[in-house]
Every structure is written in structure tokens, then in C-alpha cells.
Protein backbone atom coordinates (compact mmCIF):
# COMPACT_ATOMS: atom_id res chain seq x y z
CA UNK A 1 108.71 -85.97 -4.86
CA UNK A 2 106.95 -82.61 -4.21
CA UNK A 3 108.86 -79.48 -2.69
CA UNK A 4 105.69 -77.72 -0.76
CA UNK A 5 105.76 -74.25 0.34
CA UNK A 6 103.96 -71.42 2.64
CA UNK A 7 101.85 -70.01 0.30
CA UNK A 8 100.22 -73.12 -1.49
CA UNK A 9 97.33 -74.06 -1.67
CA UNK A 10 95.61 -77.66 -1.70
CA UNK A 11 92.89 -78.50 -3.88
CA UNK A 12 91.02 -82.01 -3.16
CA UNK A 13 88.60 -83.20 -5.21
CA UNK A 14 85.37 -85.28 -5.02
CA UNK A 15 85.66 -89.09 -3.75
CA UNK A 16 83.41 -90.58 -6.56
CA UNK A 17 85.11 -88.00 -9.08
CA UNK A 18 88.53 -86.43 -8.20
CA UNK A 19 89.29 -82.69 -9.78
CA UNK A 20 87.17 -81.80 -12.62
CA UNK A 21 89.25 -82.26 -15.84
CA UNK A 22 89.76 -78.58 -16.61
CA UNK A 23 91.38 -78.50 -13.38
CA UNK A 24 94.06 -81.27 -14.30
CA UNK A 25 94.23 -79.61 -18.02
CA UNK A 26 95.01 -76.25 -16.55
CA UNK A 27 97.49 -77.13 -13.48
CA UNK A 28 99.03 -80.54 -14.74
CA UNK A 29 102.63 -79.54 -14.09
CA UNK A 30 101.20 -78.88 -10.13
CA UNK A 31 99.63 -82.20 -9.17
CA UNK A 32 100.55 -84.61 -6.73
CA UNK A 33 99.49 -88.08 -6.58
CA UNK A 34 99.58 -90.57 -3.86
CA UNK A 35 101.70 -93.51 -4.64
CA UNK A 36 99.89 -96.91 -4.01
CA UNK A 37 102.89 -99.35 -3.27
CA UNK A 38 99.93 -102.28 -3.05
CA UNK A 39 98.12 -103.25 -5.92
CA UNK A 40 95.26 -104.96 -3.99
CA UNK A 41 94.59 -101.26 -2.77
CA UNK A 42 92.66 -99.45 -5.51
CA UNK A 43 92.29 -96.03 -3.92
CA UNK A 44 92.36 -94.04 -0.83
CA UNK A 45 89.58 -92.32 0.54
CA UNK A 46 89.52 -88.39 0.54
CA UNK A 47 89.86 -88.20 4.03
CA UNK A 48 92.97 -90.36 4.34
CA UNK A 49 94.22 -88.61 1.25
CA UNK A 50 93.95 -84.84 2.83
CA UNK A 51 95.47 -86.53 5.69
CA UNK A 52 98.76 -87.84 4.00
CA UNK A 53 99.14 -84.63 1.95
CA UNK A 54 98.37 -82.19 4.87
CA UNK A 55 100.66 -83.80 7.08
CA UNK A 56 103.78 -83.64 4.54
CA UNK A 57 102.99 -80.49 3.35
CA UNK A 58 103.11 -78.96 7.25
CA UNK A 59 106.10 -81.55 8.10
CA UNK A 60 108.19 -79.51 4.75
CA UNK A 61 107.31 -76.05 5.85
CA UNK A 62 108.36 -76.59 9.16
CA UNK A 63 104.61 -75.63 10.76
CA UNK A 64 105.28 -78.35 13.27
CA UNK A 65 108.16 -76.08 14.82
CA UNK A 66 106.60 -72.63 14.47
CA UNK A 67 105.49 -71.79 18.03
């Protein structure tokens, strides 16, 4: 469970590579993983990935509702 708000900022890394490692070193108590409930599915794409995250991260902060 993540608690998103306004002023973050996502970070996506390569497909073939994720984050560099200096990047998880430096901001380990700030990542967010996707569960995968199916072991049969190794990964996600990136795009699917920006997808899930975007979407939760705008569903928390209530951007849906702003007009």
C-alpha cells in the first residue's frame, strides 16, 4: 500500500533494465512495486506499468474530481 500525493513525482525506468541501481540505493524507502498475483506472469510491460501506477496515483489525489 502506497499513500500518493500532489506533489510526487513518478520515475519509470527502462523495460530491458528498470531504475539504475543508484536510483533504488538512494530512494529505497520510496518505491513501489507492482504486485504479480500470477506466477505464470513474469513482468509487465512499461506501458501497462505507467498505466496501473498513473491511474492510482490520480484516483488517490482526487484528479478525477477536480474540474
Amino acid at each position: 500500500d502506497w499513500a500518493f500525493a500532489d506533489d510526487d513525482c513518478l520515475i519509470f525506468g527502462r523495460e530491458t533494465g528498470g531504475l539504475p541501481e543508484k536510483v533504488h540505493r538512494e530512494n529505497w524507502d520510496r518505491c513501489v512495486t507492482i504486485p504479480m498475483l500470477n506466477p505464470k506472469v513474469r513482468s509487465l510491460n512499461l506501458a501497462v506499468s505507467v498505466g496501473i501506477v498513473l491511474y492510482e496515483a490520480l484516483r488517490q489525489t482526487g484528479a478525477f474530481r477536480k474540474t
